[in-house]
N, C-alpha and C. Protein backbone atom coordinates (compact mmCIF):
# COMPACT_ATOMS: atom_id res chain seq x y z
N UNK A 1 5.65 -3.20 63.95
CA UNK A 1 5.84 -2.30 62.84
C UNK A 1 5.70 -3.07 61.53
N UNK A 2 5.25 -2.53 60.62
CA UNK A 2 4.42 -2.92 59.42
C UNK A 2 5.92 -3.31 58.32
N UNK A 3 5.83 -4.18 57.89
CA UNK A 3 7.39 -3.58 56.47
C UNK A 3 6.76 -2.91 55.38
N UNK A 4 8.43 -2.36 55.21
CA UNK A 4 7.74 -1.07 54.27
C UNK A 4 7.75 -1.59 53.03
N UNK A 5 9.00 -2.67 53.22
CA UNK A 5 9.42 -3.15 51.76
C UNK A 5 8.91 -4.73 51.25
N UNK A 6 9.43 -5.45 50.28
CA UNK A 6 9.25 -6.73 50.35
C UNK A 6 10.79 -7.40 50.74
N UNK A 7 11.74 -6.34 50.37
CA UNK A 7 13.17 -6.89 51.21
C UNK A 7 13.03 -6.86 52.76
N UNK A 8 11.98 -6.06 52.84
CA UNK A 8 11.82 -5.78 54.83
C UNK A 8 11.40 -7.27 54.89
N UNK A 9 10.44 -7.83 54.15
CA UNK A 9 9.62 -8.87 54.68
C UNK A 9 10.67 -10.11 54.48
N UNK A 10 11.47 -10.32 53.45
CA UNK A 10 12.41 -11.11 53.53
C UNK A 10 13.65 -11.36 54.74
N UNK A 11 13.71 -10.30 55.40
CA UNK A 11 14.73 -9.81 56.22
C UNK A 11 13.88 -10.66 57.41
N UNK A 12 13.05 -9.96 57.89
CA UNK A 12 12.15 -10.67 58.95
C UNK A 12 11.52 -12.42 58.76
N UNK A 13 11.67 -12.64 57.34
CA UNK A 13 11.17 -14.02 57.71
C UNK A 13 12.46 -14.65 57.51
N UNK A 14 13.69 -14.14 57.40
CA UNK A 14 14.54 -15.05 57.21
C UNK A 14 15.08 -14.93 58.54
N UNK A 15 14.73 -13.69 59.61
CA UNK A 15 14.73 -13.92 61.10
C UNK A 15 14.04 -14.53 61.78
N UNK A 16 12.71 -15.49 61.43
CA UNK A 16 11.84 -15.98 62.41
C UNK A 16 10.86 -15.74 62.39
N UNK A 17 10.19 -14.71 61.87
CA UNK A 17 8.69 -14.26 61.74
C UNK A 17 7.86 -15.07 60.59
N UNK A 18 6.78 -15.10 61.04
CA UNK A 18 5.55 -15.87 60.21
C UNK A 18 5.89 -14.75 58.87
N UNK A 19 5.69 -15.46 57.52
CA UNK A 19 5.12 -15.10 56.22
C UNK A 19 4.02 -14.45 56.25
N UNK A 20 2.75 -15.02 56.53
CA UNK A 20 1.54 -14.42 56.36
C UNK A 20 1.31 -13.19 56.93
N UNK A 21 1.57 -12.75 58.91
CA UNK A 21 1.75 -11.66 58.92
C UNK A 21 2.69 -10.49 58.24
N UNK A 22 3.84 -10.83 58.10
CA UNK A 22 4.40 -9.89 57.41
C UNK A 22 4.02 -9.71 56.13
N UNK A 23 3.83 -10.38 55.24
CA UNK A 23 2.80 -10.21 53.93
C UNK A 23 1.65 -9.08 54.15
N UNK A 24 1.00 -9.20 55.34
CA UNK A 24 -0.82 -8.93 55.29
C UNK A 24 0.00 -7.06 55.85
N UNK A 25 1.08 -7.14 56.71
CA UNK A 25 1.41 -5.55 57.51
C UNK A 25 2.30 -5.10 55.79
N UNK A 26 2.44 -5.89 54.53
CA UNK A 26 3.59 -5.17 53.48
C UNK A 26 2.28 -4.58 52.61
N UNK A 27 1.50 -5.32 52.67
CA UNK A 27 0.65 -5.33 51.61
C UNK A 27 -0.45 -3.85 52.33
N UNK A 28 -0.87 -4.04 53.87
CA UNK A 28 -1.15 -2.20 54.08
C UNK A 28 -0.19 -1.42 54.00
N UNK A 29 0.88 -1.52 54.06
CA UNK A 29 1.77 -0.47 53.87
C UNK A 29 1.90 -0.05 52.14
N UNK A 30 2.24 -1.05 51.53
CA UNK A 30 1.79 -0.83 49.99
C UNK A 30 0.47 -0.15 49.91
N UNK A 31 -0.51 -0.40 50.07
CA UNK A 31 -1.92 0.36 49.66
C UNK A 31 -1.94 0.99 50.17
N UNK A 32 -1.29 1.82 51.52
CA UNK A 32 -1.01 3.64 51.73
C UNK A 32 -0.16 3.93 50.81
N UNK A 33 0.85 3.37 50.41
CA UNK A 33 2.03 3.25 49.35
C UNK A 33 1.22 4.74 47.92
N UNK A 34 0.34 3.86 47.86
CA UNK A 34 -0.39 3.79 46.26
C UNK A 34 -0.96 5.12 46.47
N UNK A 35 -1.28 5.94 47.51
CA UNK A 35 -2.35 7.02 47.97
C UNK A 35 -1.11 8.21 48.50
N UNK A 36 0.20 8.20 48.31
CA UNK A 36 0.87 8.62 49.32
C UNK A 36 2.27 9.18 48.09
N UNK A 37 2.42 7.81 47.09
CA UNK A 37 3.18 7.76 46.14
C UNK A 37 4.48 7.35 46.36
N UNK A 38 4.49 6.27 47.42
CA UNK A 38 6.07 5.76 47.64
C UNK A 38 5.60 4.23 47.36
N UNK A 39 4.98 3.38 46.57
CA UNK A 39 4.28 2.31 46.46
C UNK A 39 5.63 1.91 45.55
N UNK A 40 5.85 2.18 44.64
CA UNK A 40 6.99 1.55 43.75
C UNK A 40 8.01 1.52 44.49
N UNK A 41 8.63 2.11 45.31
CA UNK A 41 9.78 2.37 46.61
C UNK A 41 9.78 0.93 46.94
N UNK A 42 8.79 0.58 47.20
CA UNK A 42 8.46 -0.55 48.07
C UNK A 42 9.02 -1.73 47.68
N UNK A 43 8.70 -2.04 46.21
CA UNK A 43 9.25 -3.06 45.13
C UNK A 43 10.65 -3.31 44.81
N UNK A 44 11.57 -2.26 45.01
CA UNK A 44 12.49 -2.11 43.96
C UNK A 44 13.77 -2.38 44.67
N UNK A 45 13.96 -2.84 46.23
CA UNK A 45 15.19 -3.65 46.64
C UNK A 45 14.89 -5.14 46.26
N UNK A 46 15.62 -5.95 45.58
CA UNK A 46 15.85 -7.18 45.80
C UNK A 46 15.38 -8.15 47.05
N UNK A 47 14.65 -8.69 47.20
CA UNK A 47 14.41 -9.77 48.89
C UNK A 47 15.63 -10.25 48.87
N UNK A 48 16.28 -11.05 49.78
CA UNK A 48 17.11 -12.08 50.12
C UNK A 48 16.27 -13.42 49.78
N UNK A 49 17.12 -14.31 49.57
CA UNK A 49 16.61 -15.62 48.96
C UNK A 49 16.35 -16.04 49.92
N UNK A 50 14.92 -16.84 50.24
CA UNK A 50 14.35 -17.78 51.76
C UNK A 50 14.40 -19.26 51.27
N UNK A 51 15.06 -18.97 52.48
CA UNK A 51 14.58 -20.90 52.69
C UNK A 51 13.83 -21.86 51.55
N UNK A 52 12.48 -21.36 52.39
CA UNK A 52 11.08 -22.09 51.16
C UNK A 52 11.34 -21.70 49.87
N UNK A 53 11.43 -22.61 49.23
CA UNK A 53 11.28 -21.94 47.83
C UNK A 53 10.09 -21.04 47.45
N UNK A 54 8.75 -22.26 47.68
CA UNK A 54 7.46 -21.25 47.71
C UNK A 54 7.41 -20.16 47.92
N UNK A 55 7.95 -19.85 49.26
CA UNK A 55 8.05 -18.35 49.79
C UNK A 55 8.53 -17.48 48.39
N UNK A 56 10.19 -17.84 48.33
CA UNK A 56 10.65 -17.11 47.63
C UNK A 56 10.05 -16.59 46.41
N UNK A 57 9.74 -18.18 45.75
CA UNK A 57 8.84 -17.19 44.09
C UNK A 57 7.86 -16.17 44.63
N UNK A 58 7.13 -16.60 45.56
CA UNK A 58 6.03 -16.12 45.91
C UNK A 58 6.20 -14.34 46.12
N UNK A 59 6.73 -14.01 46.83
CA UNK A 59 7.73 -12.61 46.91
C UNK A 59 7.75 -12.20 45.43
N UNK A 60 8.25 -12.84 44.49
CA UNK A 60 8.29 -12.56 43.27
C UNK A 60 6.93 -12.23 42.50
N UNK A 61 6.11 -13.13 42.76
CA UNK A 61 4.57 -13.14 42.19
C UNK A 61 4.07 -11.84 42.66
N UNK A 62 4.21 -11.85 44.21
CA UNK A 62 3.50 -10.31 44.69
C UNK A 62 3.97 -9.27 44.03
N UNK A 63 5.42 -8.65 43.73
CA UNK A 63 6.07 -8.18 43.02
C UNK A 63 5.57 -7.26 42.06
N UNK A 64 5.74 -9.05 41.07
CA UNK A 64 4.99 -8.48 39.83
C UNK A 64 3.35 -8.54 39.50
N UNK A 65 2.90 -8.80 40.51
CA UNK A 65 1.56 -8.97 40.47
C UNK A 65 0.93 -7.39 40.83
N UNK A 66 1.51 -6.55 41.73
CA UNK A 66 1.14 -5.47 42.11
C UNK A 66 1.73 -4.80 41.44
N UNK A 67 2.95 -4.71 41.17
CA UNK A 67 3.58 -3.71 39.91
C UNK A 67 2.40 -3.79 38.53
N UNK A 68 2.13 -4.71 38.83
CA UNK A 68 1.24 -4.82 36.47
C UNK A 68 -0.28 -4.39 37.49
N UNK A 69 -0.78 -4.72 38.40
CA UNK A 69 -2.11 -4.25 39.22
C UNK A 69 -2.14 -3.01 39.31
N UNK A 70 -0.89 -2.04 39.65
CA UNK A 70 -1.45 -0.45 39.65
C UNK A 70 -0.66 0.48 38.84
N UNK A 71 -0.15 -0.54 37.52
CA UNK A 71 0.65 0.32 37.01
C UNK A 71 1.79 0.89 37.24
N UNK A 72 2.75 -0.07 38.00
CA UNK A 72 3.96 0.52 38.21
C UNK A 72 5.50 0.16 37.28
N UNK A 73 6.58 -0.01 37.56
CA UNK A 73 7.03 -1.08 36.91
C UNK A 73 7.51 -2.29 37.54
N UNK A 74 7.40 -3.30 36.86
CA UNK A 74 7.83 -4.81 37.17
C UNK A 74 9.11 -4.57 37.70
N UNK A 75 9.83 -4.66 38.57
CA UNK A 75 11.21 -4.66 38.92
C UNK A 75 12.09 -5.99 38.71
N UNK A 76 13.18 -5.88 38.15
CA UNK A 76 13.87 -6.91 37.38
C UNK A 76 14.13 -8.30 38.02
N UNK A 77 13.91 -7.79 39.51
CA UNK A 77 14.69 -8.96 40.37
C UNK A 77 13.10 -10.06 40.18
N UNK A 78 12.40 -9.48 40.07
CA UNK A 78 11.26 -10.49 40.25
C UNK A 78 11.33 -11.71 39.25
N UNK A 79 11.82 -11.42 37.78
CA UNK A 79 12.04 -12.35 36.68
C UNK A 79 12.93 -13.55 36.79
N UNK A 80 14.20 -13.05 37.73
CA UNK A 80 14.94 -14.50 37.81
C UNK A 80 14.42 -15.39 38.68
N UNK A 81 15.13 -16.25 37.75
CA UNK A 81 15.05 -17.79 37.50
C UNK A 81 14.93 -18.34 38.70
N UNK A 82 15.42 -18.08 40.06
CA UNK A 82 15.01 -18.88 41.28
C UNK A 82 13.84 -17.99 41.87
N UNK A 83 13.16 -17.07 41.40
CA UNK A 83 11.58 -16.25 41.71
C UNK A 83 10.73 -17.55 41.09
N UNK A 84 10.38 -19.03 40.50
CA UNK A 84 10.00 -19.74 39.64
C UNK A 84 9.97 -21.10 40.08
N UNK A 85 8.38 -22.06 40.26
CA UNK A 85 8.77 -23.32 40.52
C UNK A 85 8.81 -24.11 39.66
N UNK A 86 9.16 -25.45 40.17
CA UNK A 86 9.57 -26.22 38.78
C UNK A 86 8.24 -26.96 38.85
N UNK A 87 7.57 -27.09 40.32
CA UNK A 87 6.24 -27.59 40.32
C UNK A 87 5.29 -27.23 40.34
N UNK A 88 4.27 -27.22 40.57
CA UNK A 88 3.01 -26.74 41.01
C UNK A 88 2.70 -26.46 42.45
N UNK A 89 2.11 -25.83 42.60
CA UNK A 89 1.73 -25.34 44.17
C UNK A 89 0.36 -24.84 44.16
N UNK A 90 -0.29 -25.30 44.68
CA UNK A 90 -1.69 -24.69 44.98
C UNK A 90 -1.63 -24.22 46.33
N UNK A 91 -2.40 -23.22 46.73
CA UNK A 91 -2.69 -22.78 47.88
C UNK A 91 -4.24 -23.76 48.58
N UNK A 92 -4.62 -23.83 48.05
CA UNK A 92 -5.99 -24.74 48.83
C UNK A 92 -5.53 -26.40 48.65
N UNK A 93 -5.30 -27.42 49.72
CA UNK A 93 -5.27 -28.46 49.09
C UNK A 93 -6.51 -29.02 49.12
N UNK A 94 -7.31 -28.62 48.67
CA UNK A 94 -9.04 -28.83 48.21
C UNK A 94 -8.60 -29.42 47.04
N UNK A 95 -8.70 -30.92 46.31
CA UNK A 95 -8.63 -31.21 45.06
C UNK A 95 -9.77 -30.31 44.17
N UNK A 96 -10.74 -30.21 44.51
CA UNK A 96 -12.08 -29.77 43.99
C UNK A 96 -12.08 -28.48 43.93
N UNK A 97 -11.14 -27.57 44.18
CA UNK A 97 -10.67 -26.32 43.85
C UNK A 97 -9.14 -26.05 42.58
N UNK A 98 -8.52 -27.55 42.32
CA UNK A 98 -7.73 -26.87 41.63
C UNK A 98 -7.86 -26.47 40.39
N UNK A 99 -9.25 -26.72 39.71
CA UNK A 99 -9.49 -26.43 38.49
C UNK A 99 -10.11 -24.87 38.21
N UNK A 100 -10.43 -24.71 39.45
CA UNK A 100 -10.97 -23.07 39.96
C UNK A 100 -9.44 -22.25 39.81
N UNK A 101 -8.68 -22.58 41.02
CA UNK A 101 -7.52 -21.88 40.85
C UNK A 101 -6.54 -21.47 39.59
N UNK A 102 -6.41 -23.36 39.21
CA UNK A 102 -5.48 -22.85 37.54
C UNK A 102 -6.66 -21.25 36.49
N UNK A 103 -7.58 -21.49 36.72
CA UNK A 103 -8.31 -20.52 35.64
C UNK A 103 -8.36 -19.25 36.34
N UNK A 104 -8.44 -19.11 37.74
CA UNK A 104 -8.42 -17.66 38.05
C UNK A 104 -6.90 -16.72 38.96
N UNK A 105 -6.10 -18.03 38.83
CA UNK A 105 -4.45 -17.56 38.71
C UNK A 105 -4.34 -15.87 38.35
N UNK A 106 -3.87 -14.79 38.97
CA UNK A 106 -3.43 -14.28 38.58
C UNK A 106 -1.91 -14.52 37.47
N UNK A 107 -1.86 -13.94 36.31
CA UNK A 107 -0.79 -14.20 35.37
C UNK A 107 0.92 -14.14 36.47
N UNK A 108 0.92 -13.48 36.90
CA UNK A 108 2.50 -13.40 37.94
C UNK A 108 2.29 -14.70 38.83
N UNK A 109 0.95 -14.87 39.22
CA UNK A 109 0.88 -16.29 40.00
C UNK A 109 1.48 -17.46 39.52
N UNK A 110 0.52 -17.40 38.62
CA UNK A 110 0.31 -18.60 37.16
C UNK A 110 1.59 -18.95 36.70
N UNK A 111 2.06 -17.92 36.23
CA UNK A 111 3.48 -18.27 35.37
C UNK A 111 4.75 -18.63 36.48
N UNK A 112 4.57 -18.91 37.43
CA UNK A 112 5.59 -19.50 38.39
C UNK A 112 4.74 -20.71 39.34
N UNK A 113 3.87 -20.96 38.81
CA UNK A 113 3.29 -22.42 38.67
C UNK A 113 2.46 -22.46 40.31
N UNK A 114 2.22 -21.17 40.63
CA UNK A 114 1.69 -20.63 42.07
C UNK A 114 0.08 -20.54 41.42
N UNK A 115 -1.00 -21.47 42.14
CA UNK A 115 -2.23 -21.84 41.83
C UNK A 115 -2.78 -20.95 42.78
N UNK A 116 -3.48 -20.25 42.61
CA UNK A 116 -4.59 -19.20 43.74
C UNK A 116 -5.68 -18.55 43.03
N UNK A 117 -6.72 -17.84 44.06
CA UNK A 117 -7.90 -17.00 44.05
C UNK A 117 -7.16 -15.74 43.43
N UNK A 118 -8.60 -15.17 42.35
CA UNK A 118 -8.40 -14.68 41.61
C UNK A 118 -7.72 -12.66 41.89
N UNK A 119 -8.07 -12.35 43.73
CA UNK A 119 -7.56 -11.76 44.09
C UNK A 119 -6.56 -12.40 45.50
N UNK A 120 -5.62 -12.83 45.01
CA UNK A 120 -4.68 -13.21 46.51
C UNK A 120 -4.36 -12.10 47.13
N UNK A 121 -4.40 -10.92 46.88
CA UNK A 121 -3.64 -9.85 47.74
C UNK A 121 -4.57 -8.44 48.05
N UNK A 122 -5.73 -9.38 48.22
CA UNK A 122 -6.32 -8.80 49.04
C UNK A 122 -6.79 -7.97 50.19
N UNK A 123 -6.65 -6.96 50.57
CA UNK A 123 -6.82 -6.68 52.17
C UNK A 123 -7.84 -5.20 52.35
N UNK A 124 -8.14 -5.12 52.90
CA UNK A 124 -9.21 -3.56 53.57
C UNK A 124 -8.96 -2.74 53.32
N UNK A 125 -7.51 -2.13 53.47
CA UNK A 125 -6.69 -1.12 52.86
C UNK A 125 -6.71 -1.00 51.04
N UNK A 126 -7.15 -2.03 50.62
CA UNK A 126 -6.95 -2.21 49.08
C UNK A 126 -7.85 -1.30 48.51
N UNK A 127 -6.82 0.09 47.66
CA UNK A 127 -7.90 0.65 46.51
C UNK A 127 -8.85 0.14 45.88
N UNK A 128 -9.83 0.64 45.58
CA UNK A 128 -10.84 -0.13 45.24
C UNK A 128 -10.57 -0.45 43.17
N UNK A 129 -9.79 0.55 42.80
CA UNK A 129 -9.07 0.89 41.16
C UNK A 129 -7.98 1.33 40.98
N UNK A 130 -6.86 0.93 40.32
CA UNK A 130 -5.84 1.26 40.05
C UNK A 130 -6.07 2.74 39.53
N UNK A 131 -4.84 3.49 40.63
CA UNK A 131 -4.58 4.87 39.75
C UNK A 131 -5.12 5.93 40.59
């Protein structure tokens, strides 16, 4: 079963489940979300704090990355201070990609020091335009 939420996905990876699948089953459930009109629903519990830090901002980035992507609102929990690294993180450790990544960062990426492709949240299910 897919999560509906991003607190679902926190719940499950703080039980044992891989990140990436539960990300890839939140993120189709969000883009029926968007076609259906329960897409902001989705955003607006708090996650539980994980382990990884990465993880955690990261939760945050998706957040607000899809809230400002289809026009919804940013939900508050995404702004604090432990959603935020103190380092850098790239997703490719390709040196020869990090100058690609810093420039095509999404801004929710970017500003919590999360280096990625210019669509990370990507998937099949994804509207093709906000709205």
């Amino acid at each position: 079963m897919r999560p509906a939420t991003l607190a679902d996905v926190a719940r499950r990876r703080n039980a044992g489940e891989e990140l990436g699948p539960l990300l890839a089953g939140f993120l189709d459930s969000f883009y029926a979300g968007l076609r259906d009109g329960t897409a902001q629903a989705a955003l607006i519990e708090p996650p539980r704090q994980l382990t990884e830090v990465r993880e955690h901002a990261l939760l945050g980035a998706v957040a607000e990355h899809l809230a400002r992507r289809w026009a919804l609102s940013v939900p508050e929990w995404s702004d604090e201070p432990s959603r935020f690294l103190k380092r850098p993180y790239f997703t490719s450790p390709l040196q020869g990609l990090k100058a690609l990544l810093i420039a095509e960062s999404p801004l929710a990426f970017r500003r919590r020091l999360i280096f990625t492709e210019a669509e990370p949240l990507r998937r099949a299910r994804m509207p093709v335009s906000p709205g």
